[in-house]
C-alpha atoms as a PDB file:
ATOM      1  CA  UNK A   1     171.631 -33.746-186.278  1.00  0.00           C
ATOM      2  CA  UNK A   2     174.352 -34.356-188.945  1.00  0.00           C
ATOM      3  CA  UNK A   3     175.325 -37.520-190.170  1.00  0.00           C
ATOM      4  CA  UNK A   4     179.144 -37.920-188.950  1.00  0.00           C
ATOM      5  CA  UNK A   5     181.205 -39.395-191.693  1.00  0.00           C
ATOM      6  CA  UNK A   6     184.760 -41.287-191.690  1.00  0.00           C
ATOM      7  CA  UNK A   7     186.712 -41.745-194.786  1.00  0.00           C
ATOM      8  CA  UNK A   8     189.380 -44.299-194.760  1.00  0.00           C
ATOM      9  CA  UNK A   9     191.679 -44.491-198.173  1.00  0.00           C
ATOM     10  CA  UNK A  10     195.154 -44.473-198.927  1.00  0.00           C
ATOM     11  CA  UNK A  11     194.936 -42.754-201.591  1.00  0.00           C
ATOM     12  CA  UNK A  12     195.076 -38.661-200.647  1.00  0.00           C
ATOM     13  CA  UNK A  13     193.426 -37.033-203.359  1.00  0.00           C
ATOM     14  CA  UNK A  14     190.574 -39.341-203.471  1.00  0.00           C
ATOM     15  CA  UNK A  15     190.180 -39.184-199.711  1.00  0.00           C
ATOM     16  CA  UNK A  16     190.214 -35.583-199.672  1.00  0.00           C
ATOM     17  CA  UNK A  17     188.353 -34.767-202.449  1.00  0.00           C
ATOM     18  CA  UNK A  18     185.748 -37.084-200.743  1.00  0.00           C
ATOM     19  CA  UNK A  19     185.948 -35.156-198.056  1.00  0.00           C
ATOM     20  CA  UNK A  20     185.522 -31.927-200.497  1.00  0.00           C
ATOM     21  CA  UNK A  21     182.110 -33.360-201.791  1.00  0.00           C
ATOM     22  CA  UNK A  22     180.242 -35.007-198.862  1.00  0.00           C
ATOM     23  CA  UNK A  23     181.220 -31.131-197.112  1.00  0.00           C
ATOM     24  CA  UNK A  24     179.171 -29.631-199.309  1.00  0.00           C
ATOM     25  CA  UNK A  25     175.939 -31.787-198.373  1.00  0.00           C
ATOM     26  CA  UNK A  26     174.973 -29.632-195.291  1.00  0.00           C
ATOM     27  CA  UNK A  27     173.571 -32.952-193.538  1.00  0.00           C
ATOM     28  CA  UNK A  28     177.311 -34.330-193.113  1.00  0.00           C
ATOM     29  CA  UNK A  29     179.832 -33.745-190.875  1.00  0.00           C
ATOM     30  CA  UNK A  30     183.342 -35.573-192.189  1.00  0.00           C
ATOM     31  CA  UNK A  31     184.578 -36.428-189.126  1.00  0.00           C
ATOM     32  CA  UNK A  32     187.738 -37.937-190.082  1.00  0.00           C
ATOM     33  CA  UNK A  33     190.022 -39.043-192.967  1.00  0.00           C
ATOM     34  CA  UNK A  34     192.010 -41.626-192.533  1.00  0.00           C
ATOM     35  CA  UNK A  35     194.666 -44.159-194.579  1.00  0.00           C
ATOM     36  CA  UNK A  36     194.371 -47.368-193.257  1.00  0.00           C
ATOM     37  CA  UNK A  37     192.006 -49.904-191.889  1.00  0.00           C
ATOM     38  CA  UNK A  38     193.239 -50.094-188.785  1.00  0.00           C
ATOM     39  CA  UNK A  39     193.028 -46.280-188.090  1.00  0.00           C
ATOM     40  CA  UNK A  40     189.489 -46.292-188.451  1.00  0.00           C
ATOM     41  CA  UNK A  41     188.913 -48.816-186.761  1.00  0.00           C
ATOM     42  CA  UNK A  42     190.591 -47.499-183.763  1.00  0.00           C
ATOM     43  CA  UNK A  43     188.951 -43.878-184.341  1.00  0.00           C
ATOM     44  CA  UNK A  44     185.411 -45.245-184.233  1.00  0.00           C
ATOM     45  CA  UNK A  45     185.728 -46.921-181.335  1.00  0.00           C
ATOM     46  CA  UNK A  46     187.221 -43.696-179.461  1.00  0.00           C
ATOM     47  CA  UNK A  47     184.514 -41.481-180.999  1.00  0.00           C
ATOM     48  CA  UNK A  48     180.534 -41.205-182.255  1.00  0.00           C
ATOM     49  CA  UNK A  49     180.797 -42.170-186.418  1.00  0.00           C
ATOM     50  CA  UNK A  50     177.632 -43.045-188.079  1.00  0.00           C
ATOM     51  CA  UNK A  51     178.836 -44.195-191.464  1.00  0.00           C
ATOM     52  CA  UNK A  52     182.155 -45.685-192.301  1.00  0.00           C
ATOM     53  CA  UNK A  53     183.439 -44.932-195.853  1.00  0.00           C
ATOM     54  CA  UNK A  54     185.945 -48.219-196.692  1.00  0.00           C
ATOM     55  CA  UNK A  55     188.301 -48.427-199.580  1.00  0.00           C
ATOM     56  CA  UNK A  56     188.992 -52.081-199.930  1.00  0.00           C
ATOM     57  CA  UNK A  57     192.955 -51.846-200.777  1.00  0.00           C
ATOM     58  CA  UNK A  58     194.560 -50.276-197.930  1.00  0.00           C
ATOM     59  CA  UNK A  59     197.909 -50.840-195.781  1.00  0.00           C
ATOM     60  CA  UNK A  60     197.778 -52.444-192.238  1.00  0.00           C
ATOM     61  CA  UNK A  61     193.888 -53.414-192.662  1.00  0.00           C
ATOM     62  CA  UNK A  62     192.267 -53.506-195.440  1.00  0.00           C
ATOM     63  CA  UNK A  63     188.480 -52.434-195.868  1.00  0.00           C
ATOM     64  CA  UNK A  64     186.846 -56.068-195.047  1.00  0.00           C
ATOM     65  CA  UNK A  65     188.754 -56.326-192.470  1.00  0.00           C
ATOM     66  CA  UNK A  66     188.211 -53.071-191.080  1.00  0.00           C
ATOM     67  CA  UNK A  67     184.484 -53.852-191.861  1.00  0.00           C
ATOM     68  CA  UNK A  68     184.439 -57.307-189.855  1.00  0.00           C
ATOM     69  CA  UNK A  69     185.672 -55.183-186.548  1.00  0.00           C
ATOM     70  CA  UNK A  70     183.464 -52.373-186.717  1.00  0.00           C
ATOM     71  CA  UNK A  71     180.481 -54.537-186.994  1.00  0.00           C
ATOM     72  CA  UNK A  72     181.488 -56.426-184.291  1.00  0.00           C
ATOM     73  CA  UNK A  73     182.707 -54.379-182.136  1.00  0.00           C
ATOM     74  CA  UNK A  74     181.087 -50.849-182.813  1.00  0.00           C
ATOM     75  CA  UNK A  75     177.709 -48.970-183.837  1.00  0.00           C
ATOM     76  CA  UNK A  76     179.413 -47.442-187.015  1.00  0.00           C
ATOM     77  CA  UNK A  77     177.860 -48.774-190.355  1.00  0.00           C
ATOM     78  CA  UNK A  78     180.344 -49.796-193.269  1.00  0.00           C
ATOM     79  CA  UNK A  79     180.244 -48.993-196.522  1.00  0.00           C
ATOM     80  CA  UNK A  80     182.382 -49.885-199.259  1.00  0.00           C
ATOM     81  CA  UNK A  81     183.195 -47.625-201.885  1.00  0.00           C
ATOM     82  CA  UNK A  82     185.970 -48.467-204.375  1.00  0.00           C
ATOM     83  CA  UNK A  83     187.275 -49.185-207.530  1.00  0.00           C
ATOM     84  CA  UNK A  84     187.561 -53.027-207.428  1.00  0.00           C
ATOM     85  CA  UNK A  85     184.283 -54.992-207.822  1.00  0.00           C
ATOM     86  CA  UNK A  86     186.548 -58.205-207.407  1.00  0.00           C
ATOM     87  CA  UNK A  87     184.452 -61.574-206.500  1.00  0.00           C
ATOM     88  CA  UNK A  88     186.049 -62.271-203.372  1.00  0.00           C
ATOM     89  CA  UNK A  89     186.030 -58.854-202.043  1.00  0.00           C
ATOM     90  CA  UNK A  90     182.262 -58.355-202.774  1.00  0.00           C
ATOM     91  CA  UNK A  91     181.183 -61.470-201.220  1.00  0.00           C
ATOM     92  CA  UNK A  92     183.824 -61.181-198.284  1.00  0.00           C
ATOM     93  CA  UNK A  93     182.537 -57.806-197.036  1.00  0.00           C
ATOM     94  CA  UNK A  94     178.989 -58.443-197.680  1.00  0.00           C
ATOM     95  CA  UNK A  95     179.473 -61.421-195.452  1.00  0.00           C
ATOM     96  CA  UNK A  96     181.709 -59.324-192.725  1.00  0.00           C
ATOM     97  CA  UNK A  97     178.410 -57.165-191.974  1.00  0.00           C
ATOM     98  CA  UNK A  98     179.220 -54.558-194.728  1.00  0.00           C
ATOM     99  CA  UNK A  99     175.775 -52.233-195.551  1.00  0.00           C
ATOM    100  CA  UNK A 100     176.192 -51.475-198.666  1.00  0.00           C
ATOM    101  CA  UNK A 101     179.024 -51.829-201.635  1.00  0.00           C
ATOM    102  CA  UNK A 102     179.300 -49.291-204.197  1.00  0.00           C
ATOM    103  CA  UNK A 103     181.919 -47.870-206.977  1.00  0.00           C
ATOM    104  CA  UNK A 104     183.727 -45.036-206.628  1.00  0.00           C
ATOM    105  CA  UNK A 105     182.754 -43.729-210.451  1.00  0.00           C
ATOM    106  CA  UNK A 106     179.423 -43.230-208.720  1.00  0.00           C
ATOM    107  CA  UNK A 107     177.620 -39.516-208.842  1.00  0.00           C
ATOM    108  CA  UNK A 108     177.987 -37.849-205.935  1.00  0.00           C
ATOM    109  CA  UNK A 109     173.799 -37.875-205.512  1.00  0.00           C
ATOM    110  CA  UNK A 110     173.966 -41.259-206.027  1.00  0.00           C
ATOM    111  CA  UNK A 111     176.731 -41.644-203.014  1.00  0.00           C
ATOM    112  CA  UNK A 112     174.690 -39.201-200.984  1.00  0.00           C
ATOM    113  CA  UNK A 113     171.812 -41.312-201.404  1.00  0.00           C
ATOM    114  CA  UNK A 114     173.414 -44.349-200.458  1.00  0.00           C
ATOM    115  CA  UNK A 115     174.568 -42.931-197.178  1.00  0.00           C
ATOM    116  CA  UNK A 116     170.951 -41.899-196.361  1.00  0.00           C
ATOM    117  CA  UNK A 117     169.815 -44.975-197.294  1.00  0.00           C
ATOM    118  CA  UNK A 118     172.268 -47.216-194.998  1.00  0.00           C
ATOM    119  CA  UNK A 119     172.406 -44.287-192.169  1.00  0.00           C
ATOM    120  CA  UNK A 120     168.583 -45.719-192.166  1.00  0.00           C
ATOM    121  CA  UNK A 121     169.126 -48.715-191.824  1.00  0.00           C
ATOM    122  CA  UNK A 122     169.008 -50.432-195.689  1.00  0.00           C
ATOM    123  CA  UNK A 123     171.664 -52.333-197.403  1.00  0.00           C
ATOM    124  CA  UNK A 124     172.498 -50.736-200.899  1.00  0.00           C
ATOM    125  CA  UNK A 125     174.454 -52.921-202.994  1.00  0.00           C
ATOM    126  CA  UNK A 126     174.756 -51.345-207.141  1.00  0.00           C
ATOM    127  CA  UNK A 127     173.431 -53.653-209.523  1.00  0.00           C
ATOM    128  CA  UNK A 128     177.069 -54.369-211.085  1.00  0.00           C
ATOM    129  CA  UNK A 129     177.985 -55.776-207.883  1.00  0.00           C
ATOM    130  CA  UNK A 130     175.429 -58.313-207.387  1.00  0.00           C
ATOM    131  CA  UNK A 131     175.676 -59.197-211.541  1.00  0.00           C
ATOM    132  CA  UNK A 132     179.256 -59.794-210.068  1.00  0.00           C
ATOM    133  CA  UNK A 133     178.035 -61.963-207.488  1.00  0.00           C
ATOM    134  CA  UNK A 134     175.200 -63.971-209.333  1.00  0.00           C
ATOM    135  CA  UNK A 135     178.080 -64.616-212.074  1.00  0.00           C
ATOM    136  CA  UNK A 136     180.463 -65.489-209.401  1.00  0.00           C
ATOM    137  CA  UNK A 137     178.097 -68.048-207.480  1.00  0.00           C
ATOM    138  CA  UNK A 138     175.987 -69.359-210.707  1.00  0.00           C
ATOM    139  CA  UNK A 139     178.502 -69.137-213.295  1.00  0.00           C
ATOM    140  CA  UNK A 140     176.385 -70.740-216.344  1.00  0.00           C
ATOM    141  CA  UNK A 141     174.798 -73.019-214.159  1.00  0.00           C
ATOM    142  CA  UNK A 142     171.116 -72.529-213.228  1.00  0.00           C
ATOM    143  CA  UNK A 143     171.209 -72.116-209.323  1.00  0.00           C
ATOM    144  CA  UNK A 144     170.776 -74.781-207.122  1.00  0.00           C
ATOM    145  CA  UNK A 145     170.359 -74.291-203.346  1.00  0.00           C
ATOM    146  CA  UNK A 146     171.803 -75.940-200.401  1.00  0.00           C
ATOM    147  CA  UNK A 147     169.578 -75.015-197.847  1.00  0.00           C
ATOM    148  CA  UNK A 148     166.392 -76.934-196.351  1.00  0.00           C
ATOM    149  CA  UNK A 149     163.657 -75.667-198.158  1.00  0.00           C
ATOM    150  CA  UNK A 150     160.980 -76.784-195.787  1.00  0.00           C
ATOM    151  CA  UNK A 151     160.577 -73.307-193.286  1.00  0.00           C
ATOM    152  CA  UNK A 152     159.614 -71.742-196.604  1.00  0.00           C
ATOM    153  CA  UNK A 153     155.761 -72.075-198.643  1.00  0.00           C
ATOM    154  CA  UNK A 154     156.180 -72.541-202.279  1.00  0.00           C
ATOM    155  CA  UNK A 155     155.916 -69.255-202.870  1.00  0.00           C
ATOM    156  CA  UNK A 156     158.439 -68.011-201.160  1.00  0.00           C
ATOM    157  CA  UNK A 157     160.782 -71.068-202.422  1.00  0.00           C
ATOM    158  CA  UNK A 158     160.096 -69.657-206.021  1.00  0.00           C
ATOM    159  CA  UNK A 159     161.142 -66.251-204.877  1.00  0.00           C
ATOM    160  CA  UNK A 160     164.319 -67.590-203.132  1.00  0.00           C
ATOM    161  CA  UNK A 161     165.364 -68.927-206.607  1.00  0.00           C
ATOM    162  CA  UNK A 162     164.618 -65.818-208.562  1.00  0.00           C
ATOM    163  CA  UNK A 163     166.423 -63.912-206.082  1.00  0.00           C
ATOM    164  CA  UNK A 164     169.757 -66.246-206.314  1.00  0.00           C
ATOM    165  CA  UNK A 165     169.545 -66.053-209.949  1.00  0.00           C
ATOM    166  CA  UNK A 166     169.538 -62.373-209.971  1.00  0.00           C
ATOM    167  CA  UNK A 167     166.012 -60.934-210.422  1.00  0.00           C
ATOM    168  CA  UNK A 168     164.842 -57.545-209.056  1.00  0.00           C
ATOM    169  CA  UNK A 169     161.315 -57.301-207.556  1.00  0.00           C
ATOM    170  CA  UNK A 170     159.640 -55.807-210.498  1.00  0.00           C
ATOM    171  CA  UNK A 171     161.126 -59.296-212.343  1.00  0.00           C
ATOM    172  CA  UNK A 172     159.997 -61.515-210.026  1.00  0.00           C
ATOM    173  CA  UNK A 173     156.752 -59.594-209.982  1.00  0.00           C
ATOM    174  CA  UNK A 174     156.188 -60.302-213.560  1.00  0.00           C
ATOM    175  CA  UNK A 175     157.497 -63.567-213.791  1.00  0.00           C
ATOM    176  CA  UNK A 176     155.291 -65.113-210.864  1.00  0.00           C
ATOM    177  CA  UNK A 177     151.804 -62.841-211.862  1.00  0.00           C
ATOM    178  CA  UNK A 178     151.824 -61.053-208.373  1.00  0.00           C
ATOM    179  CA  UNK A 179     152.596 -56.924-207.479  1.00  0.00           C
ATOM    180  CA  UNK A 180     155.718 -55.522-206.124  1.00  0.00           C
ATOM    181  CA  UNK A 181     154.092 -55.175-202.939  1.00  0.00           C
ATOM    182  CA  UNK A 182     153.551 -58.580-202.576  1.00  0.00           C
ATOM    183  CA  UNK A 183     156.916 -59.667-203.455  1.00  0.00           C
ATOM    184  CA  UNK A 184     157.967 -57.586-201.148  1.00  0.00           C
ATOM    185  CA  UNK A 185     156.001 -58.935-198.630  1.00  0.00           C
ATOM    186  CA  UNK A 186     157.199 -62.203-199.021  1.00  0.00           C
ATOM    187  CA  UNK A 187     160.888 -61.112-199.248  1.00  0.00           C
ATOM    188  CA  UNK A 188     160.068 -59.289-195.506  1.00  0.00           C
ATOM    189  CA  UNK A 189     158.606 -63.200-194.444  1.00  0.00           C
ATOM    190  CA  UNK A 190     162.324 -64.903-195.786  1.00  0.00           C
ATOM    191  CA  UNK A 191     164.105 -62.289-194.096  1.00  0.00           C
ATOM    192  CA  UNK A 192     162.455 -62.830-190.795  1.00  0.00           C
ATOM    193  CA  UNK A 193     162.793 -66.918-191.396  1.00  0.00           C
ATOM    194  CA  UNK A 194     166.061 -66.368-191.948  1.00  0.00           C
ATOM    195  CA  UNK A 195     167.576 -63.444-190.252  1.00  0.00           C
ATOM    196  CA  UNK A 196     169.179 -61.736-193.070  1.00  0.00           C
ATOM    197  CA  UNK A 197     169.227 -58.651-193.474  1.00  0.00           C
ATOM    198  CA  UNK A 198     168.972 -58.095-197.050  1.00  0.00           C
ATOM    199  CA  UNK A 199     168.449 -59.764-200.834  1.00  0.00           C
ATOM    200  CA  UNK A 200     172.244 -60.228-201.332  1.00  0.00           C
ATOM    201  CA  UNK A 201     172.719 -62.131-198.132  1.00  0.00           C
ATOM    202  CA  UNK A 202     169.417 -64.679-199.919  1.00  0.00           C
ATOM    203  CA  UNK A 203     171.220 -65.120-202.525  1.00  0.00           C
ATOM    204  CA  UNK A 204     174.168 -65.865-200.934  1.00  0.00           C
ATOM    205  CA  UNK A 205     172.345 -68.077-198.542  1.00  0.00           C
ATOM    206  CA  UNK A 206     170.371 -69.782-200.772  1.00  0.00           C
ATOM    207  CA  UNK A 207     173.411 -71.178-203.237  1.00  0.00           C
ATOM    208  CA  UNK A 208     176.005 -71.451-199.948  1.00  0.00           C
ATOM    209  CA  UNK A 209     174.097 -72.531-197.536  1.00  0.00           C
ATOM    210  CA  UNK A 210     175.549 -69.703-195.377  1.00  0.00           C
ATOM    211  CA  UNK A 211     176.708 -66.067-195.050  1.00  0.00           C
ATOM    212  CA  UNK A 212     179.149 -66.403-192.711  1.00  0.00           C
END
C-alpha cells in the first residue's frame, strides 16, 4: 500500500517539482498539490491522505494553521517543510500537533526518510530546528523549568534538563555514565508521565510549563 501524499505550497515550481521527486519513490502516491492552507485542509477531510506536506507561508491559511485543523479534526499527519526556521513558527506548529519540521534544502533521501519515519508514527524535527528552539527558549541562560518535578526520579529530572538544554541521547549518555538504551528508556518513562509525544515537546514542557 502506497503512502498517499498532499503537497500544499504557493509557490508552483517548488510544489511541482515536489511532486516530480516524491513520484519517483515507488512507495508514494502524490495525491494532491495544493496552494493554500485551507485547500488542504478541506481535501483531507474529503479524502484518505497519510502525510501532509505544509509550507508555512501560504495565502488563506497558513501551514500552522492548516496543521492545528488537521490534527484535530483528521487522521492526516503534518509535516512542515520550508524555508523559514523562524522561532515562532517552529514552536507554534510543534505545539499545533505538527510531526515533524524540516527545511526544504533537505536531500530528497533525507525527505523520504522523514516521511517514513512520521508515516510510522515518529516525530522528526532537524537538528537546526531544535538549536533554533533551545536558543529561542534558553537564550544564554542555563534552563530553568517550570514544571513540578516531583512525578519524576532524579534520574529522569537530570535527563529532563539535558534534554531542555539541547543534548542528544548519545550526550546525555556520556554525560550521566549510562548507555543509549537506557536513556532511552527513561525518555520512554517521561513520555508516558507526561503524555508527550516526543523530545521537542520535553523541552518545551520542561522550560514552559506547557505545549499547548
Amino acid at each position: 500500500m502506497k503512502i498517499k501524499i498532499l503537497i500544499a505550497d504557493d509557490n508552483s515550481f517548488i510544489r511541482e517539482g515536489m511532486k516530480i521527486i516524491l513520484s519517483t519513490y515507488e512507495e508514494f502516491e502524490v495525491v494532491t498539490t495544493v496552494n493554500d492552507g485551507k485547500v488542504a485542509v478541506e481535501y483531507c477531510l474529503n479524502h484518505e491522505v497519510d502525510i501532509a506536506l505544509l509550507d508555512v507561508r501560504m495565502p488563506n491559511m497558513n501551514g500552522v494553521e492548516a496543521t492545528k485543523h488537521l490534527t484535530e479534526q483528521t487522521k492526516t499527519k503534518p509535516l512542515i517543510l520550508t524555508t523559514f526556521d523562524d522561532d515562532e513558527y517552529i514552536l507554534d506548529a510543534i505545539k499545533n500537533g505538527a510531526k515533524g519540521y524540516l527545511l526544504k534544502n533537505k536531500d530528497p533521501e533525507e525527505i523520504r526518510n522523514a516521511i517514513h519515519s512520521v508515516y510510522k508514527g515518529n516525530s522528526i524535527i532537524q537538528d537546526v530546528i531544535l538549536e533554533k528552539i533551545k536558543s529561542n527558549l534558553t537564550g544564554t541562560r542555563q534552563p530553568e523549568t517550570k514544571i513540578d518535578l516531583s512525578q519524576f526520579t532524579e534520574r529522569e529530572q537530570n535527563i529532563l534538563a539535558l534534554i531542555a538544554k539541547g543534548y542528544s541521547n548519545k550526550a546525555i549518555s556520556k554525560e550521566l555514565f549510562i548507555s543509549e538504551g537506557t536513556v532511552a528508556n527513561y525518555i520512554t518513562s517521561i513520555l508516558n508521565k507526561t503524555g508527550l509525544e516526543h523530545r521537542t515537546q520535553i523541552a518545551i514542557y520542561y522550560l514552559t510549563g506547557k505545549v499547548d
